[in-house]
N, C-alpha and C. Protein backbone atom coordinates (compact mmCIF):
# COMPACT_ATOMS: atom_id res chain seq x y z
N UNK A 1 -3.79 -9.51 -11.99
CA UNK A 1 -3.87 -8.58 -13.10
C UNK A 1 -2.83 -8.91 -14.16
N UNK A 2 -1.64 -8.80 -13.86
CA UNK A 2 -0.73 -9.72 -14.08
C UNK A 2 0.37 -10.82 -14.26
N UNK A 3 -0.39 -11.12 -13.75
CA UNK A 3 -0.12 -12.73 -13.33
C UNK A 3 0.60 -13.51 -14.14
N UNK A 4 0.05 -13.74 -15.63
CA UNK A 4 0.54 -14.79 -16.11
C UNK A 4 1.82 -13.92 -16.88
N UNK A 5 1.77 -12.45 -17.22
CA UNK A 5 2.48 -11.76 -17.54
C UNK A 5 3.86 -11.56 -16.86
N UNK A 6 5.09 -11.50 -17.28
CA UNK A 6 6.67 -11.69 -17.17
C UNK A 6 7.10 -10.23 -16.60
N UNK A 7 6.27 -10.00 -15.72
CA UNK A 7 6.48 -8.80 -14.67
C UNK A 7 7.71 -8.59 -14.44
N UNK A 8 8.25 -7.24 -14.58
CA UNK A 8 9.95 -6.96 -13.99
C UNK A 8 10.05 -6.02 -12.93
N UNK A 9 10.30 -6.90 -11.53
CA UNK A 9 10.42 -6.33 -10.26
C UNK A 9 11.50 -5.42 -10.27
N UNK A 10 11.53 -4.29 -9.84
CA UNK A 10 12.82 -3.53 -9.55
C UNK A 10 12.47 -2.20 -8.77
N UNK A 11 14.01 -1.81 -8.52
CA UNK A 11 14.04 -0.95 -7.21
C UNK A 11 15.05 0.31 -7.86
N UNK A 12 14.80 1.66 -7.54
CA UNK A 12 15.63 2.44 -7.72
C UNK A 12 16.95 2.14 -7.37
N UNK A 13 17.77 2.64 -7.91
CA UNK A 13 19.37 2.51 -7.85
C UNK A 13 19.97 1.25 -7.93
N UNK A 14 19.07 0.39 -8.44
CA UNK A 14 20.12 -1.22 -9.39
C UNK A 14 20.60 -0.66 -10.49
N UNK A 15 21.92 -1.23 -10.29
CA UNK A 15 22.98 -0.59 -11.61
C UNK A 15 22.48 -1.35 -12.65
N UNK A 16 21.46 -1.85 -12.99
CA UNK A 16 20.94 -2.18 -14.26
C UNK A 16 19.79 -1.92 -14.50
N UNK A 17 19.19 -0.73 -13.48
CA UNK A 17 17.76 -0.40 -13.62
C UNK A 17 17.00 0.23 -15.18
N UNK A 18 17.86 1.19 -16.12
CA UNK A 18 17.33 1.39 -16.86
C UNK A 18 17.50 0.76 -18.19
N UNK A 19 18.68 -0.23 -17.92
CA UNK A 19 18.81 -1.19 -19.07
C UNK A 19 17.17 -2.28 -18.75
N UNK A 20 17.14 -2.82 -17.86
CA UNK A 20 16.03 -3.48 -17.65
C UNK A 20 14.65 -2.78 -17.84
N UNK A 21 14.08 -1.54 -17.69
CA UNK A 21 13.04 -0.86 -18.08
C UNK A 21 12.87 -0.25 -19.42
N UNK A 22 14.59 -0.54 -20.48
CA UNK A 22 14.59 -0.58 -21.77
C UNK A 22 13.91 -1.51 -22.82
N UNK A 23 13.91 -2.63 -21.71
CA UNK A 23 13.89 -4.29 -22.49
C UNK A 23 12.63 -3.87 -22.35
N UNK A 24 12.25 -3.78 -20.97
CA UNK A 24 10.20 -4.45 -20.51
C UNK A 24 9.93 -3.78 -21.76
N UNK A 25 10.61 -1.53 -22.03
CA UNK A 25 9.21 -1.17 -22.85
C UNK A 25 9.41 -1.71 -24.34
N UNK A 26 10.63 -2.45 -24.79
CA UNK A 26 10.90 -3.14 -26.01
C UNK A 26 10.30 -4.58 -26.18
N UNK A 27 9.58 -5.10 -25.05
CA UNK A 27 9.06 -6.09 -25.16
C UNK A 27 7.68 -6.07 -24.94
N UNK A 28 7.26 -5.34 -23.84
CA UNK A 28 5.56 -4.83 -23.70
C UNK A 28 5.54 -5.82 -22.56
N UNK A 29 6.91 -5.83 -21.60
CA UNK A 29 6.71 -6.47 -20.16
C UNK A 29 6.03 -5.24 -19.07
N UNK A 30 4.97 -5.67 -18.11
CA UNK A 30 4.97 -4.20 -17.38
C UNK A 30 5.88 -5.00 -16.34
N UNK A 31 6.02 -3.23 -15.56
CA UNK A 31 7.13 -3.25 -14.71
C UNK A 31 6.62 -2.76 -13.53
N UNK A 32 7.06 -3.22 -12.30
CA UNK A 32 7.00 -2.74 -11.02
C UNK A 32 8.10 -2.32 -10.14
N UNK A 33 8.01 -0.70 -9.93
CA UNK A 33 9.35 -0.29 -9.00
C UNK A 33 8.82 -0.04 -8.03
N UNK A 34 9.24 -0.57 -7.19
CA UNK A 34 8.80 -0.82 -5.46
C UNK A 34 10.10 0.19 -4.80
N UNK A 35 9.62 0.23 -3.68
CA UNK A 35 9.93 0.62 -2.16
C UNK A 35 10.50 2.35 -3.03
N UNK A 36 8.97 3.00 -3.83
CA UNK A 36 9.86 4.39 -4.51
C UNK A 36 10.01 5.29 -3.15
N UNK A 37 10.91 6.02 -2.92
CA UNK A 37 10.69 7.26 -2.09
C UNK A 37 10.12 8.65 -2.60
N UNK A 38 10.15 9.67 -2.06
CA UNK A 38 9.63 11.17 -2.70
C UNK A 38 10.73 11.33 -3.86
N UNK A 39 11.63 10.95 -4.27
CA UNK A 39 12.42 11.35 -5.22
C UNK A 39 12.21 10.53 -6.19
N UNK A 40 11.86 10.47 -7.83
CA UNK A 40 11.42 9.87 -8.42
C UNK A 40 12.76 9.97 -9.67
N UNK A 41 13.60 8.75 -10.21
CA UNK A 41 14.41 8.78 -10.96
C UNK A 41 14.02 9.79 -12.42
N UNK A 42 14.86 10.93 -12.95
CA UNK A 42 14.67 11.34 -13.95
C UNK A 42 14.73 10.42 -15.15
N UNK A 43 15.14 9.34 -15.25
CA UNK A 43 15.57 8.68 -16.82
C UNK A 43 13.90 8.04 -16.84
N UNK A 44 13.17 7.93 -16.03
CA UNK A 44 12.10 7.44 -16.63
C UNK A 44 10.71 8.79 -17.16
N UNK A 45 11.58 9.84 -16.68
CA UNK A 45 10.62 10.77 -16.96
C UNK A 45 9.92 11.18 -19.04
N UNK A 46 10.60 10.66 -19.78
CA UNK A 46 10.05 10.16 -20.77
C UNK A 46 9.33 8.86 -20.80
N UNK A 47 8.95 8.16 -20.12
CA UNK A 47 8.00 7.03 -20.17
C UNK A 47 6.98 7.82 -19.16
N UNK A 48 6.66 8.47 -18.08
CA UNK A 48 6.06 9.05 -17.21
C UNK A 48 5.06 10.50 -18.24
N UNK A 49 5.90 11.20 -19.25
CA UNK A 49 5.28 12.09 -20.16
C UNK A 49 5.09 11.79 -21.00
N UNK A 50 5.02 10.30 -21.34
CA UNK A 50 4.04 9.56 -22.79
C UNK A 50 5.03 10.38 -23.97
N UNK A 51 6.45 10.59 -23.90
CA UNK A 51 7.29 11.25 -25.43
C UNK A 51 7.14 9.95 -26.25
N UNK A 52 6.44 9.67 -26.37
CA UNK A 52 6.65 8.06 -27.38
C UNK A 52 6.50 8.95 -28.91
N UNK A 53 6.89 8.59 -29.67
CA UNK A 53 7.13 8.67 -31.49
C UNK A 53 7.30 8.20 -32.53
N UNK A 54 6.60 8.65 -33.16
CA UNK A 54 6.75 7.52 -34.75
C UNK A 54 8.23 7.49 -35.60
N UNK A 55 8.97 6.27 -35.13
CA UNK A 55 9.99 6.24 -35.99
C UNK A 55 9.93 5.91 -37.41
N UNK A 56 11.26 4.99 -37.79
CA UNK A 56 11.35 4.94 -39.13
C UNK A 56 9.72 3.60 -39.23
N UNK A 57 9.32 3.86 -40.20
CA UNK A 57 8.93 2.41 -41.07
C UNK A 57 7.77 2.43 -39.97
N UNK A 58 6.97 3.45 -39.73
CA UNK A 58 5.63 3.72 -38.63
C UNK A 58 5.66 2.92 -37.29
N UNK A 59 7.31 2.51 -36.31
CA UNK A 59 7.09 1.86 -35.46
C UNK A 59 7.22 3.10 -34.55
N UNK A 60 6.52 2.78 -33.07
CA UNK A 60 6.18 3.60 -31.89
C UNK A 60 7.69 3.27 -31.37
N UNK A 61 8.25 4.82 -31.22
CA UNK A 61 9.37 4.20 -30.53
C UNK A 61 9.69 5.27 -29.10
N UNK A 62 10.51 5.35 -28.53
CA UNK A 62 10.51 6.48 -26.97
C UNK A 62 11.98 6.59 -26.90
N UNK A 63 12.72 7.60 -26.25
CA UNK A 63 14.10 7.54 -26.24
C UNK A 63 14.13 7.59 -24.73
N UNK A 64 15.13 6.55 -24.23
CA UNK A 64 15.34 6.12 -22.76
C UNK A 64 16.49 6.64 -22.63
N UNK A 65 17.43 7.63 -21.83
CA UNK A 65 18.63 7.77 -21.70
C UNK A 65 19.47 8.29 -23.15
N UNK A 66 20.14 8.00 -23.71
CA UNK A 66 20.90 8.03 -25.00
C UNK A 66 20.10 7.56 -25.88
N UNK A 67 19.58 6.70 -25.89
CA UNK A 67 19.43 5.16 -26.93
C UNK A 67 17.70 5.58 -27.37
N UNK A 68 17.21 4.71 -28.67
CA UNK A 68 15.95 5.10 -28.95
C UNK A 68 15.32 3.36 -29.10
N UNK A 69 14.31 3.30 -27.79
CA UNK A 69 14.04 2.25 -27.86
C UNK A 69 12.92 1.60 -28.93
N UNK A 70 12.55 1.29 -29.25
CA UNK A 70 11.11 0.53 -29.94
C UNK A 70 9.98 0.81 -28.34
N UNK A 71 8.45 1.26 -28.47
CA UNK A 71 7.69 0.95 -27.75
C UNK A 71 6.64 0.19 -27.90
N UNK A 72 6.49 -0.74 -26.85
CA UNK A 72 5.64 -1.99 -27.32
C UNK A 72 4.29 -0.89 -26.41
N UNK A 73 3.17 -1.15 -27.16
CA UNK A 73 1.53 -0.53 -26.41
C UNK A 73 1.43 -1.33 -24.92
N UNK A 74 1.90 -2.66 -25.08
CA UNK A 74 1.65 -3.58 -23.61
C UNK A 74 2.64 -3.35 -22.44
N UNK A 75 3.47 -2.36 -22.54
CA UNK A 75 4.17 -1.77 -21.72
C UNK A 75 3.50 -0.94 -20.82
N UNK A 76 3.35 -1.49 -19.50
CA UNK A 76 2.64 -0.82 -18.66
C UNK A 76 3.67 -0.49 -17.62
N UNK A 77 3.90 0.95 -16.29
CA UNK A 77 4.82 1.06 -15.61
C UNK A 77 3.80 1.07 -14.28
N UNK A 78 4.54 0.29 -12.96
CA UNK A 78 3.60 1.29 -11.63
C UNK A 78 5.29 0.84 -10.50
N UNK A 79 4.41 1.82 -9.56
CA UNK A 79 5.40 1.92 -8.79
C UNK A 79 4.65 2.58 -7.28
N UNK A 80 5.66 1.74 -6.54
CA UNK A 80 4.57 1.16 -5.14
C UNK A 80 5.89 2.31 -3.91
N UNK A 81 5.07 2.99 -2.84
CA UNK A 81 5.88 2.85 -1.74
C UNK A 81 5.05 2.43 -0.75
N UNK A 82 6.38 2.32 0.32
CA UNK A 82 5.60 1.75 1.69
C UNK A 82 5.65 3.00 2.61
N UNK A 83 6.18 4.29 2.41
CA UNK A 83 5.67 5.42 3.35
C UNK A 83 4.18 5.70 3.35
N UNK A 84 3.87 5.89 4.51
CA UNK A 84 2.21 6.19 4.79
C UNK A 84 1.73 7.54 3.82
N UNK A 85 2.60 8.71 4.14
CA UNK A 85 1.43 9.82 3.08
C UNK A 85 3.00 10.70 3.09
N UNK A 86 3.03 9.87 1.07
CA UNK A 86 4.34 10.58 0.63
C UNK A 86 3.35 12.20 0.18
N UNK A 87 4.48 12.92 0.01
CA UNK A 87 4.20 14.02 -0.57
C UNK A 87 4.97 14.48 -1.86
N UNK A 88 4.81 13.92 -2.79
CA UNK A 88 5.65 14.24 -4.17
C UNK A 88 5.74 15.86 -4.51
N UNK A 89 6.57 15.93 -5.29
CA UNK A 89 6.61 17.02 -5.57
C UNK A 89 5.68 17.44 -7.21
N UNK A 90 4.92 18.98 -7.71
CA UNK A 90 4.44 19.42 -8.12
C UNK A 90 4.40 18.51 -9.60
N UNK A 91 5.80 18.38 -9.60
CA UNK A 91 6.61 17.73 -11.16
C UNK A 91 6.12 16.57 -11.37
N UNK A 92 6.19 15.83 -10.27
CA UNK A 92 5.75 14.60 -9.88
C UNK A 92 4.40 14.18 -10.33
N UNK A 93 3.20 14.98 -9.75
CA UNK A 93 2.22 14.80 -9.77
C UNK A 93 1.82 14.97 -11.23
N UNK A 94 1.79 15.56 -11.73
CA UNK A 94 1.43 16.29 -13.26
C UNK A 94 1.75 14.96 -13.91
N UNK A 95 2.39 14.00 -13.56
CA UNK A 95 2.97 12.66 -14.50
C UNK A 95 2.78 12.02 -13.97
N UNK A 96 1.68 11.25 -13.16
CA UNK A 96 1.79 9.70 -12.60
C UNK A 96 0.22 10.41 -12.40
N UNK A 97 -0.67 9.11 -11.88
CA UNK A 97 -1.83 8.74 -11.01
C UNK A 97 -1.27 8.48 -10.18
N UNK A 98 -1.67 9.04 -8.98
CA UNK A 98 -1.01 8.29 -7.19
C UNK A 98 -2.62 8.02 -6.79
N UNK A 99 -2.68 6.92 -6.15
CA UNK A 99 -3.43 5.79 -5.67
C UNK A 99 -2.78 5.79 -4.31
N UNK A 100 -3.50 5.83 -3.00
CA UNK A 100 -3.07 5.86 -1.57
C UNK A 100 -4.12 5.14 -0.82
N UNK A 101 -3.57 3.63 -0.84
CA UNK A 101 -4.08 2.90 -0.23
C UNK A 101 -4.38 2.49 1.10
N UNK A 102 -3.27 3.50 1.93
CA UNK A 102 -3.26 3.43 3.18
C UNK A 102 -4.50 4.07 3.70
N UNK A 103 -4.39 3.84 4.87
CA UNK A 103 -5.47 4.86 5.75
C UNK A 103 -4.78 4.88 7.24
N UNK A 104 -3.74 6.21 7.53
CA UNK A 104 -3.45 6.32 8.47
C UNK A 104 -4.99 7.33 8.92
N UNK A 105 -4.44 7.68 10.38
CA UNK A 105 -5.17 8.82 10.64
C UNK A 105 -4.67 10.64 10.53
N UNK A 106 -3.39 10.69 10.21
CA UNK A 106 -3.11 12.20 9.34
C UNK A 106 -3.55 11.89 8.04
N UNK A 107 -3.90 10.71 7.62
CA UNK A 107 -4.07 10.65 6.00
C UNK A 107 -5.90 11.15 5.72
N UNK A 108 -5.88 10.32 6.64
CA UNK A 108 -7.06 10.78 6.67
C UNK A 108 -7.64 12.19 6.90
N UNK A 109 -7.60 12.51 7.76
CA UNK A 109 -7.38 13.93 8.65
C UNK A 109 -6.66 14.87 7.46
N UNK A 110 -6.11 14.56 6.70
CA UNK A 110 -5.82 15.48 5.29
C UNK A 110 -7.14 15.27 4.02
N UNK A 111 -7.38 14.28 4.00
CA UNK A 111 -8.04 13.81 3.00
C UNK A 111 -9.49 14.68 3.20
N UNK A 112 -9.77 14.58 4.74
CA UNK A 112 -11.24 15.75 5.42
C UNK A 112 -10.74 16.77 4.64
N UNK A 113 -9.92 17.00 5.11
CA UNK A 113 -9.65 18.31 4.91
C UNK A 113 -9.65 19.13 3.77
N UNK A 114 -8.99 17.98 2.71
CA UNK A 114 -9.35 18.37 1.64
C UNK A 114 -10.90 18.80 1.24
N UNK A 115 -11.73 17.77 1.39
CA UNK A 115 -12.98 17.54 1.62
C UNK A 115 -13.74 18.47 1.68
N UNK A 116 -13.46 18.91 2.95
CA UNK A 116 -14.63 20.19 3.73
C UNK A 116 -14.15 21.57 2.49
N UNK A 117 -12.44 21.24 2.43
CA UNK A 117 -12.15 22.61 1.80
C UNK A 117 -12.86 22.69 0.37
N UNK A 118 -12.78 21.79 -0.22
CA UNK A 118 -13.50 21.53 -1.89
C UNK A 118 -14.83 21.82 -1.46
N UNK A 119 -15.79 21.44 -0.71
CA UNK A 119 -17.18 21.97 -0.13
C UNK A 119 -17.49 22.87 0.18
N UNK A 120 -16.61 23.82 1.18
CA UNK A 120 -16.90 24.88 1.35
C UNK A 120 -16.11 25.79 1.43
N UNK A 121 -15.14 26.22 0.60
CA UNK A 121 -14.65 27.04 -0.35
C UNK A 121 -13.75 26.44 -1.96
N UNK A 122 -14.44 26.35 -2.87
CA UNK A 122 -14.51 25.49 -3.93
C UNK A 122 -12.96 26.41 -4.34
N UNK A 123 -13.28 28.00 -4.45
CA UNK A 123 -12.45 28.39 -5.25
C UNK A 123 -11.04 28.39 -4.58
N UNK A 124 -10.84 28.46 -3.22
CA UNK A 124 -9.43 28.03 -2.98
C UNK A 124 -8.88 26.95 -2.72
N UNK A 125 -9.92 25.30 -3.86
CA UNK A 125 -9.03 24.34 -4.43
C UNK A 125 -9.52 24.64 -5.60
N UNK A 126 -9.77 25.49 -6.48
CA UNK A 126 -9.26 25.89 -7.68
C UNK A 126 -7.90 26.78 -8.11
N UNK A 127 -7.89 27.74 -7.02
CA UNK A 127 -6.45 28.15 -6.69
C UNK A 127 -5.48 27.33 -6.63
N UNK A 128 -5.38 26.24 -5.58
CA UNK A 128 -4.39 25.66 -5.09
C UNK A 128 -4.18 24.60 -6.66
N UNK A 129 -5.25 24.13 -7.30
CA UNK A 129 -4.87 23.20 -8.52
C UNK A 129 -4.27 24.31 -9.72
N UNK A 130 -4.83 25.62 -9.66
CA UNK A 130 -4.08 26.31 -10.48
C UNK A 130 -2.58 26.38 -10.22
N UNK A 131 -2.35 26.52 -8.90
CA UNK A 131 -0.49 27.00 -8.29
C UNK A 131 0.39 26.02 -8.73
N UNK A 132 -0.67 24.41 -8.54
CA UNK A 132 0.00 23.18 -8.91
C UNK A 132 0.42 23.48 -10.36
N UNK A 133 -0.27 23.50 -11.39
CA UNK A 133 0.31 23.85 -12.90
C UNK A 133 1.11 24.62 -12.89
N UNK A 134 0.87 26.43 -12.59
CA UNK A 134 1.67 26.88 -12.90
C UNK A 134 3.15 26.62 -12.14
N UNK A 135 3.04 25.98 -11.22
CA UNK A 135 4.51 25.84 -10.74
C UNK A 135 5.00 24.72 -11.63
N UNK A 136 4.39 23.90 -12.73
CA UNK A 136 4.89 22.58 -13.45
C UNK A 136 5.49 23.17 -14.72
N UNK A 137 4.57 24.36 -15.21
CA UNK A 137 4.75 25.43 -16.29
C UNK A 137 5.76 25.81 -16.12
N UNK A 138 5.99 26.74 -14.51
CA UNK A 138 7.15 27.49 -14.24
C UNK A 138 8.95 26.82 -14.45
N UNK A 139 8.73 25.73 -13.89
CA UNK A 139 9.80 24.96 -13.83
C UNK A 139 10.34 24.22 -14.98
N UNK A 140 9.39 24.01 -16.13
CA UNK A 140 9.46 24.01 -17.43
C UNK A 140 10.25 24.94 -17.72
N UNK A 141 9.66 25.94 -17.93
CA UNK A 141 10.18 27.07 -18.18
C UNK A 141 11.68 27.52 -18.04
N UNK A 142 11.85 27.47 -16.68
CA UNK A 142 13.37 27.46 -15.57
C UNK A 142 14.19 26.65 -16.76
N UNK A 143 13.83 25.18 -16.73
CA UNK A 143 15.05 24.31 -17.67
C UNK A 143 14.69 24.78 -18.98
N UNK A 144 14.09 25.17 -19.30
CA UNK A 144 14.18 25.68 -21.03
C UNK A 144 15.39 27.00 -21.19
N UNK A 145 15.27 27.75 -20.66
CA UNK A 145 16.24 28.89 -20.00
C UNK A 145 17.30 28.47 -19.47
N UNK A 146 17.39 28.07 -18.69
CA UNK A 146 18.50 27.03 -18.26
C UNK A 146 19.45 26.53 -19.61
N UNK A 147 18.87 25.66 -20.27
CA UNK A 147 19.44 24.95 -21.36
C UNK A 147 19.47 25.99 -22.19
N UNK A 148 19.09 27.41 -22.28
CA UNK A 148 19.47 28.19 -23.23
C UNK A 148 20.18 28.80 -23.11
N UNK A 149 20.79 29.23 -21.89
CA UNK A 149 22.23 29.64 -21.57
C UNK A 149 23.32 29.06 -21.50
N UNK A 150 22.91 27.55 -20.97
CA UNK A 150 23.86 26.68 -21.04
C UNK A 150 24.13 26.48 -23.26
N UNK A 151 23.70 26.41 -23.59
CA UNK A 151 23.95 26.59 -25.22
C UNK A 151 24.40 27.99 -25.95
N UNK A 152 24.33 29.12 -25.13
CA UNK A 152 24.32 29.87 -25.86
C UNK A 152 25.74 30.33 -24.96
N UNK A 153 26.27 30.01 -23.61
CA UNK A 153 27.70 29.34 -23.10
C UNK A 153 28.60 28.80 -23.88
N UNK A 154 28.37 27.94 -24.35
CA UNK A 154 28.61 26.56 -25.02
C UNK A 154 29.20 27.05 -26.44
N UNK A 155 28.69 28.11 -27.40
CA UNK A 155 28.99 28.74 -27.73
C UNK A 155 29.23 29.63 -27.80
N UNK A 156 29.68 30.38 -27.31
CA UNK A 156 30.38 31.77 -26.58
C UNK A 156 31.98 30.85 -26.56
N UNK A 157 32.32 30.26 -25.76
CA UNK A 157 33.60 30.15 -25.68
C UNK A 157 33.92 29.27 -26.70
N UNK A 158 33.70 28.56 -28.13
CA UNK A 158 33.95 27.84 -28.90
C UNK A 158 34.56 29.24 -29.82
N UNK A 159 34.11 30.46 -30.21
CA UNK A 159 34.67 30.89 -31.27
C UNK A 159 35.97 31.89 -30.58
């Protein structure tokens, strides 16, 4: 797929991980982060929610950490684990495609399950995809509040 393309292998917690996922999306290298666990690094969570923006002079640009990178369109991200049936969290999901290539037999045995449940009771996996949002909403929410006390802190003890 990409093959002839200048792929950048990497792993959570290299002390040069987000300088290197600065370059790929400034160059339109895709990138592969392997061996991810259930905890998914926050600094990529603006490349994960598509914040990309029109800077100066109509270029696509994204802010990584501090810094405001340039975004190249050929910047593609994926990211691989080797646990059999991770379970991400709510936050998680709402921002990635997960693809589960494995086939244990709890994976499976969940996957029925899902199955039978979407078949024969539709509306409590319409429930359960509703709980998923609103808990993505909710927690939105939480850090918006959050950061508004923390600012409205912030000034409180300045005057």
């Amino acid at each position: 797929m990409h093959k002839q393309d200048d792929m950048v292998l990497l792993k959570f917690g290299k002390s040069t991980f987000l300088r290197e996922v600065s370059a790929s999306v400034n160059n339109g290298y895709p990138v592969l982060v392997e061996d991810v666990l259930e905890h998914v690094d926050p600094g990529l969570d603006p490349i994960l929610m598509h914040s990309e923006f029109m800077g100066d002079g109509g270029i696509k640009q994204i802010k990584l950490g501090e810094a405001t990178q340039d975004y190249d369109d050929n910047f593609k991200l994926y990211m691989t684990s080797k646990m059999p049936n991770p379970h991400y969290p709510p936050e998680v999901c709402i921002k990635v495609t997960l693809i589960n290539f494995t086939v244990t037999f709890e994976g499976l045995e969940e996957q029925l399950l899902g199955d039978v449940v979407i078949k024969e009771k539709p509306e409590v996996e319409k429930q359960r995809d509703q709980i998923v949002v609103q808990m993505a909403e909710d927690k939105k929410t939480l850090k918006g509040i959050e950061n508004l006390i923390l600012k409205m802190l912030s000034e409180s003890t300045e005057e």
